[in-house]
C-alpha atoms as a PDB file:
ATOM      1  CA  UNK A   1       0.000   0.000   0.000  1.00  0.00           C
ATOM      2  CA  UNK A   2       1.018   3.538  -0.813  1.00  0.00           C
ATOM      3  CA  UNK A   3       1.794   6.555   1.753  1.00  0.00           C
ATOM      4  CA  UNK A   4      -1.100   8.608  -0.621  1.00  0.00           C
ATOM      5  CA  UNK A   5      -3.578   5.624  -0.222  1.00  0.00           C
ATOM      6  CA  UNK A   6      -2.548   5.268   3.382  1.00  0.00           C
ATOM      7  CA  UNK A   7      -4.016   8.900   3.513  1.00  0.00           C
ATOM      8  CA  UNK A   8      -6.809   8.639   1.374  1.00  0.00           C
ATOM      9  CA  UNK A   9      -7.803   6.033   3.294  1.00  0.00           C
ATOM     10  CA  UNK A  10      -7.473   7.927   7.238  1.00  0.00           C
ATOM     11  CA  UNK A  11      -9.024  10.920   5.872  1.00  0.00           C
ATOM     12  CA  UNK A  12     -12.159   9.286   4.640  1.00  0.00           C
ATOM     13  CA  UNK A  13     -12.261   7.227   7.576  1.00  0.00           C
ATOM     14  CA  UNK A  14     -12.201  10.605   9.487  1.00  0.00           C
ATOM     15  CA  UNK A  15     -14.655  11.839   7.500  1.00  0.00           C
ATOM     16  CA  UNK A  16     -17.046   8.889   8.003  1.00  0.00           C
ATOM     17  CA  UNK A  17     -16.858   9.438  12.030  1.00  0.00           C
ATOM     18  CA  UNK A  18     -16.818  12.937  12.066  1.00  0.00           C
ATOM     19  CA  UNK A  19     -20.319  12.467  10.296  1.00  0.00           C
ATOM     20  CA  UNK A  20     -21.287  10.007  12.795  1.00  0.00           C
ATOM     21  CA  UNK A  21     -20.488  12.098  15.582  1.00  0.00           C
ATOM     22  CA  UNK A  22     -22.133  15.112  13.885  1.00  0.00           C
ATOM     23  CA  UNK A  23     -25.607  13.312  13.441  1.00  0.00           C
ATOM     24  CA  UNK A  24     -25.644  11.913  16.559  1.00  0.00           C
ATOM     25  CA  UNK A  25     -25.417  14.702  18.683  1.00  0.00           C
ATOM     26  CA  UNK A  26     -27.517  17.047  16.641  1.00  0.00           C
ATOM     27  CA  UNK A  27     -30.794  18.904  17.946  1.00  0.00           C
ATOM     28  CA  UNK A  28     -33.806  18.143  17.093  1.00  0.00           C
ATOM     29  CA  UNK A  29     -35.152  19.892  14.084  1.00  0.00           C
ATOM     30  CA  UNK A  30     -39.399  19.653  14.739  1.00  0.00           C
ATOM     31  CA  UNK A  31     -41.552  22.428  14.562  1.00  0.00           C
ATOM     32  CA  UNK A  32     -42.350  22.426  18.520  1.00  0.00           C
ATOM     33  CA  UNK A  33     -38.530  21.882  19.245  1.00  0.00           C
ATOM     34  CA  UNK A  34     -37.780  25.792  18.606  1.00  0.00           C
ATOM     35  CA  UNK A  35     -40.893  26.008  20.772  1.00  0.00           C
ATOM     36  CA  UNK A  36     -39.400  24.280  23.241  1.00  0.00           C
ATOM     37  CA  UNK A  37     -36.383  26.209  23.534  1.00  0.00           C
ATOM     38  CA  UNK A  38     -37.464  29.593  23.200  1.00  0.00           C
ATOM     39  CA  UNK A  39     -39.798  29.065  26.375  1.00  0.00           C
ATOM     40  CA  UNK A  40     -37.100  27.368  28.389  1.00  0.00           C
ATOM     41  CA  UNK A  41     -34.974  30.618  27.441  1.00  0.00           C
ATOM     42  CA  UNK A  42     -37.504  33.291  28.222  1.00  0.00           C
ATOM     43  CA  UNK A  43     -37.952  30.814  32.146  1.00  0.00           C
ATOM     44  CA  UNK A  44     -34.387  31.313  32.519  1.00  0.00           C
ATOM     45  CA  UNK A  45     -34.483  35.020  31.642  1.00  0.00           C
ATOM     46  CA  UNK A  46     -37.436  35.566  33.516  1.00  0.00           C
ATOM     47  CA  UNK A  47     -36.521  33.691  36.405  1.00  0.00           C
ATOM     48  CA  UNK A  48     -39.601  33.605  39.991  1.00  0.00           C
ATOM     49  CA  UNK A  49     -39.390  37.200  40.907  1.00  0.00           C
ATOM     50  CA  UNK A  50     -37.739  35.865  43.999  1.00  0.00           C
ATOM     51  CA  UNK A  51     -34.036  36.405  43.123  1.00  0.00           C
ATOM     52  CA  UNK A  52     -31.802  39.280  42.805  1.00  0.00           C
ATOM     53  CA  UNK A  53     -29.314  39.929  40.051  1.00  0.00           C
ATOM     54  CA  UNK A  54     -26.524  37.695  41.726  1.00  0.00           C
ATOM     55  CA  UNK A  55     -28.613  34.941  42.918  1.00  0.00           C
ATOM     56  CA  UNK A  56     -29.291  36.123  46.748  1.00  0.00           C
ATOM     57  CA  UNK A  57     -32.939  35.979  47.287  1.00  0.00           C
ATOM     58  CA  UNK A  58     -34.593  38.983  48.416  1.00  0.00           C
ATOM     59  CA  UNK A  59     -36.018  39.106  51.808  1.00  0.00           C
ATOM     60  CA  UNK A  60     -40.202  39.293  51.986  1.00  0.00           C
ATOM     61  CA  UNK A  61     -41.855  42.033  52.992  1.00  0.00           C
ATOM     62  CA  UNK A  62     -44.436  41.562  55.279  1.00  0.00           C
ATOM     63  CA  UNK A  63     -47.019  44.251  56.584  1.00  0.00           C
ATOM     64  CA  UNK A  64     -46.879  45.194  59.932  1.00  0.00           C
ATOM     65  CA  UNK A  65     -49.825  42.561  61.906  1.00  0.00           C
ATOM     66  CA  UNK A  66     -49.827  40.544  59.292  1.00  0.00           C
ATOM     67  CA  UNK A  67     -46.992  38.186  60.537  1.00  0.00           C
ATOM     68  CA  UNK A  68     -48.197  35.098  62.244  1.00  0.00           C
ATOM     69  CA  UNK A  69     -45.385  35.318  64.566  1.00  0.00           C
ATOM     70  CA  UNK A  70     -46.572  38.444  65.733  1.00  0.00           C
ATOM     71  CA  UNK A  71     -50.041  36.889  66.873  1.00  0.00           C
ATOM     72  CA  UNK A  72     -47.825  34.020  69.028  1.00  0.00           C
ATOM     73  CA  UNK A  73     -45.596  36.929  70.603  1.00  0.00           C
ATOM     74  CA  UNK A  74     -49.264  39.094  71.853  1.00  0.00           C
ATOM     75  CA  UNK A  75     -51.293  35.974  72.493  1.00  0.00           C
ATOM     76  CA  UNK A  76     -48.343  35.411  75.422  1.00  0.00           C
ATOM     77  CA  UNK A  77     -48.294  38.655  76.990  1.00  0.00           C
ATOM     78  CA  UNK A  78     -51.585  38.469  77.174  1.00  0.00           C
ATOM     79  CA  UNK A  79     -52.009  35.462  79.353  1.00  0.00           C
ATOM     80  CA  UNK A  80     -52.164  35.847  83.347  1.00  0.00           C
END
């Protein structure tokens, strides 16, 4: 065998599983796959509401008598 068939022959074979790879780890091409990712990309953009820019959630704001701890703390001063 030849050096240039030697070649011929790694290059195709290359080729061959670089085609294989290609097609097996392609995405899907339906109709409801672009769907699909456009509304997991607008959930990730839009994120709960309960997150800040750099991940820390934000701490609730309750109205003051509203929290139920509050009712324990008066309901036991108010025992004899």
């Amino acid at each position: 065998m030849t050096n240039a068939a030697f070649v011929l022959i790694a290059n195709a074979l290359s080729v061959v599983v670089s085609i294989v790879i290609w097609l097996a780890s392609r995405k899907p091409q339906t109709f409801m796959s672009s769907i699909d990712d456009f509304e997991r990309e607008m959930r990730a953009l839009g994120g709960d509401g309960s997150t800040t820019r750099h991940g820390r959630h934000r701490p609730r704001r309750r109205a003051p008598g509203l929290d139920p701890r509050d009712d324990l703390d008066a309901s036991e001063e108010q025992r004899p």
